[in-house]
C-alpha atoms as a PDB file:
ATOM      1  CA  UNK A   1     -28.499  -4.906   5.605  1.00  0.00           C
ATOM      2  CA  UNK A   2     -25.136  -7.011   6.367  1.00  0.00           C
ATOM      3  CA  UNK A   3     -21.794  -5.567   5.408  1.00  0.00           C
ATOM      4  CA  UNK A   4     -20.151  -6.189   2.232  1.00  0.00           C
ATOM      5  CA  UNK A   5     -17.866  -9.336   2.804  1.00  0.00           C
ATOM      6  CA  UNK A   6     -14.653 -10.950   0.672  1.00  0.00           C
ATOM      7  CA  UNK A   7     -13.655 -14.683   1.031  1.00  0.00           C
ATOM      8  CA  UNK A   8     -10.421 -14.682   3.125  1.00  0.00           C
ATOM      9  CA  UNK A   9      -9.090 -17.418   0.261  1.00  0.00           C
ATOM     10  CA  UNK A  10      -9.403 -14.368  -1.830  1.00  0.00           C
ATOM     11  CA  UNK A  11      -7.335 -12.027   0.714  1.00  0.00           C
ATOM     12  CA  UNK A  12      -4.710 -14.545   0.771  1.00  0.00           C
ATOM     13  CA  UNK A  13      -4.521 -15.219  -3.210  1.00  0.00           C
ATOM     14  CA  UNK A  14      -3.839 -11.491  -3.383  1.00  0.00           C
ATOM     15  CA  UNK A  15      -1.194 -11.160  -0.127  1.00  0.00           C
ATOM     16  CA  UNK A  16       0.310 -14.547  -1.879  1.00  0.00           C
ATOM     17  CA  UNK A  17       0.473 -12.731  -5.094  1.00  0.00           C
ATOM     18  CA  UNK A  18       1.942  -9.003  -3.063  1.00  0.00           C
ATOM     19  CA  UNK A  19       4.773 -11.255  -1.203  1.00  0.00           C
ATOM     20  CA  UNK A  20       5.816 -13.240  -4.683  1.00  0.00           C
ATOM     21  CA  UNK A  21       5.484 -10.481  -6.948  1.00  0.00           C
ATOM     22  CA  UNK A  22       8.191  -8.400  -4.184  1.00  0.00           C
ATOM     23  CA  UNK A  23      10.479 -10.951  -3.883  1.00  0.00           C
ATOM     24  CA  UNK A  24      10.831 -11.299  -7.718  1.00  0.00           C
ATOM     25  CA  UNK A  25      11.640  -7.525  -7.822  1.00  0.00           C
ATOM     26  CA  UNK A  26      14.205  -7.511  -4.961  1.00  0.00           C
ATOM     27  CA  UNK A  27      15.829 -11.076  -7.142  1.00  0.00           C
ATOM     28  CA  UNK A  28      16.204  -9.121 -10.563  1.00  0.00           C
ATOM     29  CA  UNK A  29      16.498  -6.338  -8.865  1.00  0.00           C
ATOM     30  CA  UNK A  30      13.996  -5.104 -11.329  1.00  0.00           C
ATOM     31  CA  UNK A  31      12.204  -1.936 -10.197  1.00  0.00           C
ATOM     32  CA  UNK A  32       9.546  -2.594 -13.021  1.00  0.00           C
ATOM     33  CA  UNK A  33       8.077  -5.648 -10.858  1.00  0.00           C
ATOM     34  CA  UNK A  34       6.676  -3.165  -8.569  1.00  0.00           C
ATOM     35  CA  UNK A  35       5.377  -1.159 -11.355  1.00  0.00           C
ATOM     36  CA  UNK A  36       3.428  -4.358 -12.498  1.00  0.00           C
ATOM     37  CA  UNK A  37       1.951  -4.904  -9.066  1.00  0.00           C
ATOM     38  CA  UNK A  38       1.214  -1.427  -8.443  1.00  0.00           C
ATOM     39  CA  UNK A  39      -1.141  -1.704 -11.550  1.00  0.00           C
ATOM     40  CA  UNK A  40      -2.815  -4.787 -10.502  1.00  0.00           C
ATOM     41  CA  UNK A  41      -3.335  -2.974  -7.291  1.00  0.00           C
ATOM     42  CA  UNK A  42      -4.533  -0.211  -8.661  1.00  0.00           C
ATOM     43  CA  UNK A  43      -7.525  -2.349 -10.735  1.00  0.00           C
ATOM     44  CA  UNK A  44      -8.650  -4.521  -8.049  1.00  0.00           C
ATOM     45  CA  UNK A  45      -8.889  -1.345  -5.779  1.00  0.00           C
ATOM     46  CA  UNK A  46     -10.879   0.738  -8.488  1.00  0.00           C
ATOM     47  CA  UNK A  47     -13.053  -2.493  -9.064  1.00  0.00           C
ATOM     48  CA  UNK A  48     -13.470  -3.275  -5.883  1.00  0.00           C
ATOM     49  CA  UNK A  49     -11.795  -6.566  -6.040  1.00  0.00           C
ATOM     50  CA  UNK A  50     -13.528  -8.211  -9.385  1.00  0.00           C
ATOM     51  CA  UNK A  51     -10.530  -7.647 -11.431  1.00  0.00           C
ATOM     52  CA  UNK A  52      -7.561  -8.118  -9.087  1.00  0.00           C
ATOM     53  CA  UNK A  53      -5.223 -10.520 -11.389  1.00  0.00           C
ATOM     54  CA  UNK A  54      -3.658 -12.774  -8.695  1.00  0.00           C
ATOM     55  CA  UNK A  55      -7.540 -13.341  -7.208  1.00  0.00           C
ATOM     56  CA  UNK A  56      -8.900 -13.932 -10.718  1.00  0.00           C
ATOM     57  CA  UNK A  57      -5.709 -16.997 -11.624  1.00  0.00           C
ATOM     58  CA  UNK A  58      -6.505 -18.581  -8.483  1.00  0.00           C
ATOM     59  CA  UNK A  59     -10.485 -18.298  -8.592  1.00  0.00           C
ATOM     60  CA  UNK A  60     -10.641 -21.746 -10.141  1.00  0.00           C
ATOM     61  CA  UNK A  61      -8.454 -23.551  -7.187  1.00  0.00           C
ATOM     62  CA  UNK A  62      -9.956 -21.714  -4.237  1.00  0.00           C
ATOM     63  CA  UNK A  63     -13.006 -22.892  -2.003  1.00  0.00           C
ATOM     64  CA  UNK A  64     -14.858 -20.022  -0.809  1.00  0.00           C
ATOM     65  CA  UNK A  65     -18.240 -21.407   0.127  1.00  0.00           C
ATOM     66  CA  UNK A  66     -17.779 -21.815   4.128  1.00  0.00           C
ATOM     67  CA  UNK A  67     -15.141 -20.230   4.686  1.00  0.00           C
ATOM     68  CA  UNK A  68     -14.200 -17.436   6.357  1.00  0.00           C
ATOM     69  CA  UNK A  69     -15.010 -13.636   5.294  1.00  0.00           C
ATOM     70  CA  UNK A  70     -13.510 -10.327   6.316  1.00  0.00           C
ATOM     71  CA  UNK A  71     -15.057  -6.819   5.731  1.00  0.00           C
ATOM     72  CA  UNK A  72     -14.527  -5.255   2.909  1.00  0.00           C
ATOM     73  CA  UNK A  73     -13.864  -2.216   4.614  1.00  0.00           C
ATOM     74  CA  UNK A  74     -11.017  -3.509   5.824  1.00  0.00           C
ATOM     75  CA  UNK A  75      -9.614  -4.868   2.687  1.00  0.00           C
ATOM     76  CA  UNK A  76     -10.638  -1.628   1.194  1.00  0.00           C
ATOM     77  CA  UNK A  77      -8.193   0.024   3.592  1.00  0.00           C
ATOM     78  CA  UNK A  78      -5.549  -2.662   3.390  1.00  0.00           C
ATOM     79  CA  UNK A  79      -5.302  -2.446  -0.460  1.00  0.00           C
ATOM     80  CA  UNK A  80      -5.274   1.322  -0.018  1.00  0.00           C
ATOM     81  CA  UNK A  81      -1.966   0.673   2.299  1.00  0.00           C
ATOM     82  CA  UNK A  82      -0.344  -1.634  -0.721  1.00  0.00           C
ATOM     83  CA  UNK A  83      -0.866   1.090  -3.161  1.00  0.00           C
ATOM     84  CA  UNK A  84       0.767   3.740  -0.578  1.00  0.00           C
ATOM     85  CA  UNK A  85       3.208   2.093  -0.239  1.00  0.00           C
ATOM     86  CA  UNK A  86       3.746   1.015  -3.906  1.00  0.00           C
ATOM     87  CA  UNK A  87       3.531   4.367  -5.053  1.00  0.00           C
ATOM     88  CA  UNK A  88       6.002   5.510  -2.120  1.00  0.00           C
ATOM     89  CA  UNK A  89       8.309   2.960  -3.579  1.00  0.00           C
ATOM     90  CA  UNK A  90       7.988   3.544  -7.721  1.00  0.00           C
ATOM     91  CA  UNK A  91       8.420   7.283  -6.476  1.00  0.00           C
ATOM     92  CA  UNK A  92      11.454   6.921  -5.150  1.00  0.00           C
ATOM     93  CA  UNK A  93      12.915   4.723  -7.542  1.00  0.00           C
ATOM     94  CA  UNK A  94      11.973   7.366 -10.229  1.00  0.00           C
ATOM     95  CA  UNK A  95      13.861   9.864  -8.265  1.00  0.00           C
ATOM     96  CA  UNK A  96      16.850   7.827  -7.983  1.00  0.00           C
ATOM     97  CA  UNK A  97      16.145   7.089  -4.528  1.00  0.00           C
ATOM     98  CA  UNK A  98      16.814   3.372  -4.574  1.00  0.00           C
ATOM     99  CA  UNK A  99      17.426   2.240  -1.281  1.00  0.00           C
ATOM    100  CA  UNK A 100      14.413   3.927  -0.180  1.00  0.00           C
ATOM    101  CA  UNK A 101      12.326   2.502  -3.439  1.00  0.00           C
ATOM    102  CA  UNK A 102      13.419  -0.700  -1.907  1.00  0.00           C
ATOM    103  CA  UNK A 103      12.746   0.174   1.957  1.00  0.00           C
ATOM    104  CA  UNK A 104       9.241   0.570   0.915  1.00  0.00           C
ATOM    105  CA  UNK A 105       8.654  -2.487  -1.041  1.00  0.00           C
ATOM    106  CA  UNK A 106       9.896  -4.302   2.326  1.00  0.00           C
ATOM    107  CA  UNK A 107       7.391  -2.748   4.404  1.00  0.00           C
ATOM    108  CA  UNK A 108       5.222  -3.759   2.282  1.00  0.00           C
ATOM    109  CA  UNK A 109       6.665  -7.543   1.914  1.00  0.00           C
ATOM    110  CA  UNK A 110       6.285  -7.287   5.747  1.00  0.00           C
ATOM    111  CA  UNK A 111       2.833  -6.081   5.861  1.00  0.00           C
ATOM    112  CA  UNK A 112       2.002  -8.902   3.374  1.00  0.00           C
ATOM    113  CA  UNK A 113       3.968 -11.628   4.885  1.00  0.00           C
ATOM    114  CA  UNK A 114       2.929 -11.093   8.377  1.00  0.00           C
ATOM    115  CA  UNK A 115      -0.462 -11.050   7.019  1.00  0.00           C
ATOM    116  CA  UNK A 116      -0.157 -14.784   5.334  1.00  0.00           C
ATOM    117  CA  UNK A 117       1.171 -15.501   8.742  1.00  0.00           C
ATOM    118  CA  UNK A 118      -1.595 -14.494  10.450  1.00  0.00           C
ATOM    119  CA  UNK A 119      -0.939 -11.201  11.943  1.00  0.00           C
ATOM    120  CA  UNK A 120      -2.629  -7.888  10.283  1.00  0.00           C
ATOM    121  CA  UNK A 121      -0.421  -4.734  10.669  1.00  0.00           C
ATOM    122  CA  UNK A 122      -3.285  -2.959   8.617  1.00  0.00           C
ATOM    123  CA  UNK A 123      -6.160  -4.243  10.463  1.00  0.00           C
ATOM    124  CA  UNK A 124      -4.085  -2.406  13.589  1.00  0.00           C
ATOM    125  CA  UNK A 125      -3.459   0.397  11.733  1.00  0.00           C
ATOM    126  CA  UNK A 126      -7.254   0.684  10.823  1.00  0.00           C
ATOM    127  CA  UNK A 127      -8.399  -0.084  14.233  1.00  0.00           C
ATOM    128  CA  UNK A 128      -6.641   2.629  15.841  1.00  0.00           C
ATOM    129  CA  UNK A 129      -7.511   5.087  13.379  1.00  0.00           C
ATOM    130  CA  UNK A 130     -11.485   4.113  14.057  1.00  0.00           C
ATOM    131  CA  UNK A 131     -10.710   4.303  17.968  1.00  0.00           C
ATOM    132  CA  UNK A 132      -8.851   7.367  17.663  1.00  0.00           C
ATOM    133  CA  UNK A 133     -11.793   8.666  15.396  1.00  0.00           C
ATOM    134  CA  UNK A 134     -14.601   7.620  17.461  1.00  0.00           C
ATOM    135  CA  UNK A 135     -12.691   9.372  20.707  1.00  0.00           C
ATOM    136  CA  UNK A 136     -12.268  12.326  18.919  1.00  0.00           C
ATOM    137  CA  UNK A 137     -15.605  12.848  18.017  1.00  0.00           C
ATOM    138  CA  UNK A 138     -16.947  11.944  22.206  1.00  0.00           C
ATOM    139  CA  UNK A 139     -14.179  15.021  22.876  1.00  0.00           C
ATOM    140  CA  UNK A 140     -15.088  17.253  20.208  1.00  0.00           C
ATOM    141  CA  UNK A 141     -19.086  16.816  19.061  1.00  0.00           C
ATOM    142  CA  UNK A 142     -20.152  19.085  15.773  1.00  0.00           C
ATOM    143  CA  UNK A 143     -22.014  22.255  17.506  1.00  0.00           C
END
């Protein structure tokens, strides 16, 4: 049976969607930006992708047969990063903590970004977990 797959057109429509929906809140400085984007985060995580907003507007302008895929694993993971760090950030904007709701909306502007530029910080982050996983289960088998 081959692994569950998502169109990389439909990563980027949702990174696209991450990095423009941050910069909005950082330029009206509008806290409630994130709170929007944490709840389409939120949906497309919970429905596995069908309903994420930004992938559903671009659906109609995106080719996806051909192209490229990307576990969904992965994305899985990735999208459970953006709503870390989303919730990180609404957190500490509800506590009054502003410059560190705002620290965490840039790491995850940078984990989008870099992502749209072609560089994964999550897929690292993932692979090292499974490596550090996989070695700790060679030193340390169930009895």
């Amino acid at each position: 049976m081959a692994a569950k797959e998502v169109p990389v057109p439909y990563v980027k429509a949702n990174q696209t969607g991450i990095v423009l929906s941050v910069i909005a809140a950082f330029a009206f400085q509008e806290p409630w930006v994130l709170a929007a984007l944490s709840l389409i985060q939120v949906i497309g995580l919970a429905s596995a992708g069908k309903y994420n907003l930004f992938v559903r507007l671009a659906k109609p302008w995106l080719r996806v047969t051909g192209s490229h895929t990307e576990a969904y694993e992965l994305q899985r993971f990735n999208n459970t990063l953006a709503v870390s760090f989303l919730t990180l950030s609404l957190l500490s904007f509800s506590l009054g903590w502003t410059v560190a709701g705002y620290v965490f909306a840039a790491m995850l502007f940078a984990a989008a970004g870099a992502a749209l530029a072609g560089y994964c910080i999550g897929c690292t982050i993932y692979y090292q977990y499974k490596k550090w996983r996989a070695l700790r289960k060679l030193r340390h088998p169930a009895a």
